[in-house]
Protein backbone atom coordinates (compact mmCIF):
# COMPACT_ATOMS: atom_id res chain seq x y z
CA UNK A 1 0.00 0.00 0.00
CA UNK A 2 1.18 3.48 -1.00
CA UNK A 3 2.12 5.65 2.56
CA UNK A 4 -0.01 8.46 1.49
CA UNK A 5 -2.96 5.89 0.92
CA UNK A 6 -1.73 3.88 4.37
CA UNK A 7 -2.54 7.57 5.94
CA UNK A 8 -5.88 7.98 4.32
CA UNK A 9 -7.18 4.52 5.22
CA UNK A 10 -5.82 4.77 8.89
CA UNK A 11 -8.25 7.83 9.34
CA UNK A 12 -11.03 6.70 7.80
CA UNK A 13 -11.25 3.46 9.24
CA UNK A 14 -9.41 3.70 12.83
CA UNK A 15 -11.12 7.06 13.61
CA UNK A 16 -13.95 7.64 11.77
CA UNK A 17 -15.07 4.29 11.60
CA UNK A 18 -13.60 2.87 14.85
CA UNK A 19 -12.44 -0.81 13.11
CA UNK A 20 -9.87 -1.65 16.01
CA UNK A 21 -9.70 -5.10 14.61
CA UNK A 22 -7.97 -3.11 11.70
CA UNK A 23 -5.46 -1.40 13.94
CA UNK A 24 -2.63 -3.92 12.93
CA UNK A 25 -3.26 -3.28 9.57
CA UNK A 26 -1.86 -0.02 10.17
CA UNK A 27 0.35 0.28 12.96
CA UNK A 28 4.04 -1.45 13.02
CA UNK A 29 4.45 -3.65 15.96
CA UNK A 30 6.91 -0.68 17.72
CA UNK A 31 4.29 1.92 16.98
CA UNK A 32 4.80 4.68 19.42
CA UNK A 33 2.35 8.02 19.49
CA UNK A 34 3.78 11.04 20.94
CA UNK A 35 0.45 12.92 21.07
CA UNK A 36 -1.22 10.82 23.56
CA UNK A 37 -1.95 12.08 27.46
CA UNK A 38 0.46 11.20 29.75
CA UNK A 39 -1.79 9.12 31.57
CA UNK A 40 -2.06 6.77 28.37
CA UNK A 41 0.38 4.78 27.15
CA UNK A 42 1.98 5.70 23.87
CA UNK A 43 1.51 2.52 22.43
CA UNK A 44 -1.59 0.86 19.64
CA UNK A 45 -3.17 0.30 22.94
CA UNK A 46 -2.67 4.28 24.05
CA UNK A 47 -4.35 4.98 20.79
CA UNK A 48 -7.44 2.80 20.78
CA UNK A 49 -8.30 3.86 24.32
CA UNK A 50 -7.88 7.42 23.23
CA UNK A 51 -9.92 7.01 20.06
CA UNK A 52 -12.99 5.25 22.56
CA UNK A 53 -12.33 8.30 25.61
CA UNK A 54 -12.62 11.22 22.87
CA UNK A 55 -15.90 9.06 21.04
CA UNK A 56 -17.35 9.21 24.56
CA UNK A 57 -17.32 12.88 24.55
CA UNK A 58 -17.77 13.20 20.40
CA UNK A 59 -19.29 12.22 17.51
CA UNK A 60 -16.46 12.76 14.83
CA UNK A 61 -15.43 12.76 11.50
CA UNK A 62 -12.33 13.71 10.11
CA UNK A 63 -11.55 14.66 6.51
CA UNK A 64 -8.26 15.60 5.22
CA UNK A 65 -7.73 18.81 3.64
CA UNK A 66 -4.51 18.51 2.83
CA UNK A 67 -1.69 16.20 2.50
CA UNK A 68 2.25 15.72 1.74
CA UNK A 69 3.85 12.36 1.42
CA UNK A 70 7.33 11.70 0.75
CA UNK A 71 9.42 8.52 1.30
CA UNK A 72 8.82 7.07 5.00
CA UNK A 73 6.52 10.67 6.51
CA UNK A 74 3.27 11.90 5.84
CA UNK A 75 1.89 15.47 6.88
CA UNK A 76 -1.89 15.86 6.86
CA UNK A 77 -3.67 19.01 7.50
CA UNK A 78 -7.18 18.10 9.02
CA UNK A 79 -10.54 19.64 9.60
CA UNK A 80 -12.71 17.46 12.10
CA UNK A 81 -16.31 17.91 12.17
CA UNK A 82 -17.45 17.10 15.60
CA UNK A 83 -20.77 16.52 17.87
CA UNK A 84 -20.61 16.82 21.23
CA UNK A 85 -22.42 14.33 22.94
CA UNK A 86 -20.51 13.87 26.42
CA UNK A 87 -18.34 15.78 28.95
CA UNK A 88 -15.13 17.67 27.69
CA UNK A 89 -13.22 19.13 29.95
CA UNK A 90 -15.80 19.13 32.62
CA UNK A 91 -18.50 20.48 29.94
CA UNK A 92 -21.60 18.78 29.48
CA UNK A 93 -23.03 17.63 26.53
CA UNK A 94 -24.13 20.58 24.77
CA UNK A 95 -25.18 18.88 21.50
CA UNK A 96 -23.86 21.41 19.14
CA UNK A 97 -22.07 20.81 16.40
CA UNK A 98 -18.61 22.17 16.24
CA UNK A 99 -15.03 22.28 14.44
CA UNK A 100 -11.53 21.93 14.57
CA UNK A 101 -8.57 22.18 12.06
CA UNK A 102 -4.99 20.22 12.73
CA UNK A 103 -2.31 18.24 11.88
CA UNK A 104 -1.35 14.56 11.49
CA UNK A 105 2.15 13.85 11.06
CA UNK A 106 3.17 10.12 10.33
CA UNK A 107 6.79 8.29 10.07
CA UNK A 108 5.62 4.89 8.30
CA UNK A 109 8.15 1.44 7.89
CA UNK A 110 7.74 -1.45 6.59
CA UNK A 111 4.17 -0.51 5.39
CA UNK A 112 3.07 0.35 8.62
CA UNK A 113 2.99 3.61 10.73
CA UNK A 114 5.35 3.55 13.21
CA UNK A 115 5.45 6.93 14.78
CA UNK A 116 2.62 9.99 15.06
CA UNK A 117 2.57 13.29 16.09
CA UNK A 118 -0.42 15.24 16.38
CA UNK A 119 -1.17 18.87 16.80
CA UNK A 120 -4.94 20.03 17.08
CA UNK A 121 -6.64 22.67 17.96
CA UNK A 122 -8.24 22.22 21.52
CA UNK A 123 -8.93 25.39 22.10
CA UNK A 124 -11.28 26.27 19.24
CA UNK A 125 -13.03 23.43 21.07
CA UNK A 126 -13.21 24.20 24.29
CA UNK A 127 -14.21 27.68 22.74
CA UNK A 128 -17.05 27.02 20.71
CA UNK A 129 -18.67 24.89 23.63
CA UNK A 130 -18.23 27.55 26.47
CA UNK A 131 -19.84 30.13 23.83
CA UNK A 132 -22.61 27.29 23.51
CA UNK A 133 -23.57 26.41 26.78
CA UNK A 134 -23.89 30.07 27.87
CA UNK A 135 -26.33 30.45 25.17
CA UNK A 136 -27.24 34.22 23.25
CA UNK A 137 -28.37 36.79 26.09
CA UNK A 138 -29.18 39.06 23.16
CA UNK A 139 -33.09 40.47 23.07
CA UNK A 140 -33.93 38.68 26.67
């Protein structure tokens, strides 16, 4: 499989579709994420339970924007559409529907991704739901 491909088919079915019986597919056996919580571990396990924890708290879907492969790295530049359907960051469910842009970045050998990096933007989050649960004052 072509990395760029390997990249496209990781999102779509890992996060958007949630096919952990696919993770192998995708991730090399020494697979390490470096955008994880520190309370996870920064392993395929790490991941999965982070994909789950996050699906608790939103319905998402993630479409790539953007995207630069070349040899053994991939950069994506994402935009992910999002529900909110459970606590964030001791929000509760407001409902809404919200989004946020970021970026993937994938080291891939031997097929498989081996390393991932991850820079999104929580704060546009976090901002669009505390704009949402205080609701428009205007005209009351």
């Amino acid at each position: 499989m072509e990395n760029s491909t390997l990249v496209q088919d990781f999102i779509s079915q890992i996060w958007n579709n949630k096919a952990f019986e696919k993770l192998d597919n995708f991730l090399h056996q020494d697979f390490i994420d470096h955008s994880l919580p520190p309370l996870l571990p920064s392993d395929k396990e790490g991941t999965k339970r982070w994909i789950i924890n996050t699906g608790n708290s939103f319905e998402h879907n993630t479409i790539i924007e953007d995207q630069v492969t070349e040899a053994d790295k991939s950069i994506v530049k994402i935009r992910m559409n999002l529900k909110h359907i459970g606590a964030w960051r001791n929000i509760e469910p407001t409902g809404i529907d919200l989004h946020t842009i970021g970026y993937r970045f994938f080291k891939i050998k031997d097929g498989r991704i081996i390393e991932h990096w991850a820079l999104i933007d929580g704060q546009a989050i976090e901002n669009q739901l505390k704009d949402a649960s205080h609701g428009c004052k205007i005209g009351e």
